[in-house]
C-alpha atoms as a PDB file:
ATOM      1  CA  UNK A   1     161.232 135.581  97.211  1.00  0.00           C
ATOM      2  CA  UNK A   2     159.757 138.668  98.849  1.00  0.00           C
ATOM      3  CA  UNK A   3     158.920 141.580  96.273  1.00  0.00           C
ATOM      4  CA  UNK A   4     158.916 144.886  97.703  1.00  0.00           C
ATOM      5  CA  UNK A   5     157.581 148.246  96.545  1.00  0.00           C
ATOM      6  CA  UNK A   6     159.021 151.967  97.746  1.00  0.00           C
ATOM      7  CA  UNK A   7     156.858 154.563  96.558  1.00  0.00           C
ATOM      8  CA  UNK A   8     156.593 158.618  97.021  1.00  0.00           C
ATOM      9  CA  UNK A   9     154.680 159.658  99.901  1.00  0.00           C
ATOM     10  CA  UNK A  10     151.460 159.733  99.493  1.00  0.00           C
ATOM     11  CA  UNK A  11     150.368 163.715  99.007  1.00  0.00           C
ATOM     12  CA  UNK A  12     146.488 164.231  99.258  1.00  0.00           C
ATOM     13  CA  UNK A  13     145.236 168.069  98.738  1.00  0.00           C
ATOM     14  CA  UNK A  14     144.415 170.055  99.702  1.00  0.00           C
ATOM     15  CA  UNK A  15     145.810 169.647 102.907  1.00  0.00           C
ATOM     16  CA  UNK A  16     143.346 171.748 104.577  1.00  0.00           C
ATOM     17  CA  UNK A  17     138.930 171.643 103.313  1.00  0.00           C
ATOM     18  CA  UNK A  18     137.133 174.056 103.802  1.00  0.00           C
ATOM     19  CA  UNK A  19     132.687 172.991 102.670  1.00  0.00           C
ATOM     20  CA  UNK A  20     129.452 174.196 103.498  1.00  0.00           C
ATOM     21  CA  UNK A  21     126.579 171.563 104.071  1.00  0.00           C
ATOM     22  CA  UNK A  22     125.948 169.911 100.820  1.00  0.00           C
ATOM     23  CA  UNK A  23     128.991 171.596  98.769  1.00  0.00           C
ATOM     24  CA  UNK A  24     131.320 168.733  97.430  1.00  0.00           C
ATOM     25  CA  UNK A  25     135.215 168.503  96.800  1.00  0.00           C
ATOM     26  CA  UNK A  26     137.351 165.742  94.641  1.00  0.00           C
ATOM     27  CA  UNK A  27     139.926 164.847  96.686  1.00  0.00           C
ATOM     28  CA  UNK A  28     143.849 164.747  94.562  1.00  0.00           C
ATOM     29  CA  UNK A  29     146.141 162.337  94.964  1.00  0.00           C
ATOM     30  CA  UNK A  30     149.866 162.262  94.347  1.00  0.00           C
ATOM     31  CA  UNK A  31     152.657 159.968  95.017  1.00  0.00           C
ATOM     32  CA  UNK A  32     151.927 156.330  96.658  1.00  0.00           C
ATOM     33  CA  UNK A  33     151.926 153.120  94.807  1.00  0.00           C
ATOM     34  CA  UNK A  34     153.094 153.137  91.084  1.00  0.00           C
ATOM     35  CA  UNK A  35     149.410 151.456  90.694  1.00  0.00           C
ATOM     36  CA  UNK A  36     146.444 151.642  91.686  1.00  0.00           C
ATOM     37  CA  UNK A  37     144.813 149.284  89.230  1.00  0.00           C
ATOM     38  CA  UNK A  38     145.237 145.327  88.878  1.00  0.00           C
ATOM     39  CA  UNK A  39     149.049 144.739  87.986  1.00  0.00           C
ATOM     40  CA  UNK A  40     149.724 142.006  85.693  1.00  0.00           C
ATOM     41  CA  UNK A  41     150.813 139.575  88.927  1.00  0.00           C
ATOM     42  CA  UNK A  42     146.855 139.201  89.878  1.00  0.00           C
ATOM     43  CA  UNK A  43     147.450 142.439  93.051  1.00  0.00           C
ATOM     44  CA  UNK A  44     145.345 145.345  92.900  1.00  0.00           C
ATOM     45  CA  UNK A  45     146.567 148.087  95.160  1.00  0.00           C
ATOM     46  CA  UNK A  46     143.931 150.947  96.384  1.00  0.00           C
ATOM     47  CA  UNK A  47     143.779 153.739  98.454  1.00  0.00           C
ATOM     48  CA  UNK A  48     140.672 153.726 101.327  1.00  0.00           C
ATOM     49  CA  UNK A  49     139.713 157.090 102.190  1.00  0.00           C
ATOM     50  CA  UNK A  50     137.407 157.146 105.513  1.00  0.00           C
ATOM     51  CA  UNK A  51     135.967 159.869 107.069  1.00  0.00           C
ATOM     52  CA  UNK A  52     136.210 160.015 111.519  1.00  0.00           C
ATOM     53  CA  UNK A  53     133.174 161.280 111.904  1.00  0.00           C
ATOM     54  CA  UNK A  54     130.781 160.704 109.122  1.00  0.00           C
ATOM     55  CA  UNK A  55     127.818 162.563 110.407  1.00  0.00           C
ATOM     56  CA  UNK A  56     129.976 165.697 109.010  1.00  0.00           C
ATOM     57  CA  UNK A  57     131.079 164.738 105.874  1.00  0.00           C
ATOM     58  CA  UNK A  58     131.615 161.583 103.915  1.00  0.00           C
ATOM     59  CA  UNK A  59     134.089 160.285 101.378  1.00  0.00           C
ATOM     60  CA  UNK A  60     133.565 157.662  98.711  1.00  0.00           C
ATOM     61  CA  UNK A  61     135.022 155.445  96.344  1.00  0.00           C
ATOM     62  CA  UNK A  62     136.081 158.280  93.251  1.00  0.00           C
ATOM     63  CA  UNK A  63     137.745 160.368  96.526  1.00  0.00           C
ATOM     64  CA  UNK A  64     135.050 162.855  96.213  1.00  0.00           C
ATOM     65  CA  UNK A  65     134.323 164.378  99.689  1.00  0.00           C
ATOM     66  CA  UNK A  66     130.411 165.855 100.737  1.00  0.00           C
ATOM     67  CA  UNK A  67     130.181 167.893 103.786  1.00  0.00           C
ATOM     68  CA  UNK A  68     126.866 167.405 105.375  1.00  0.00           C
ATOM     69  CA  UNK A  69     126.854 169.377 108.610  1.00  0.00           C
ATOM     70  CA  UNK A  70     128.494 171.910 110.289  1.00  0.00           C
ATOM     71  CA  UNK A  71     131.735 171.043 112.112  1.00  0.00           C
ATOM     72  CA  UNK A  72     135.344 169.341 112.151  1.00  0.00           C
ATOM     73  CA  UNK A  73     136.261 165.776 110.725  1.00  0.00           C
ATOM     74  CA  UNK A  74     139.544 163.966 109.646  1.00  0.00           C
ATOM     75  CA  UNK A  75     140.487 162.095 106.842  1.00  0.00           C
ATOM     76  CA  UNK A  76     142.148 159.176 106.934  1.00  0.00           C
ATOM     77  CA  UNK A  77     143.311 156.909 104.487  1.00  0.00           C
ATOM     78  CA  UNK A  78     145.040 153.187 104.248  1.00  0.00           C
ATOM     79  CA  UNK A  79     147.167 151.471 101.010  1.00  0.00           C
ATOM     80  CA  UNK A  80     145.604 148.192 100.818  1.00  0.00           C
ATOM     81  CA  UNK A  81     147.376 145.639  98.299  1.00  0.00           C
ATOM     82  CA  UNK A  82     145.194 142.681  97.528  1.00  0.00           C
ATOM     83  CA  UNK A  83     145.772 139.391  95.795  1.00  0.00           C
ATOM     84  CA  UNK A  84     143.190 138.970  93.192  1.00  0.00           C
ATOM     85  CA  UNK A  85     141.663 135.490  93.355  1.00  0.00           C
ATOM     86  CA  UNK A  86     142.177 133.405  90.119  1.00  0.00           C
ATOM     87  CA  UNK A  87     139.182 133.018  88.200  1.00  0.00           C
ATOM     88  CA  UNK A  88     139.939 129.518  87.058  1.00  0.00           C
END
């Protein structure tokens, strides 16, 4: 059997950042999977937030974004699900 999950779309704002070098920005997150943490079943779904060009600004794992030089980047994300390995 094949379990599958519909969720909200994913809503990440602001939709539009605005930084100066070294000024940093939490990212917020609404909508997507109903969890991001380790369900019951073993998965663990995330959200992986990259940055295109990461001599402008970088993203990391708490979403928080640092703008490092002048200019224009995008964000782009992927839902990853995972099956935890047993630890057995």
């Amino acid at each position: 059997m094949l379990l599958f999950e519909v969720f909200p779309l994913l809503d990440i704002t602001p939709h539009e950042l605005l930084l100066t070098p070294n000024m940093r920005h939490v990212l917020q997150v609404e909508g997507g999977p109903s969890s991001l943490r380790k369900k019951e079943d073993g998965n663990a779904i995330e959200i992986i937030f990259r940055i295109t060009d990461s001599h402008i600004a970088t993203v990391d794992e708490n979403w928080e974004v640092k703008a490092l030089q002048v200019g224009d980047t995008f964000l782009q994300y992927e839902i990853v699900q995972q099956k935890v390995a047993d630890s057995e």
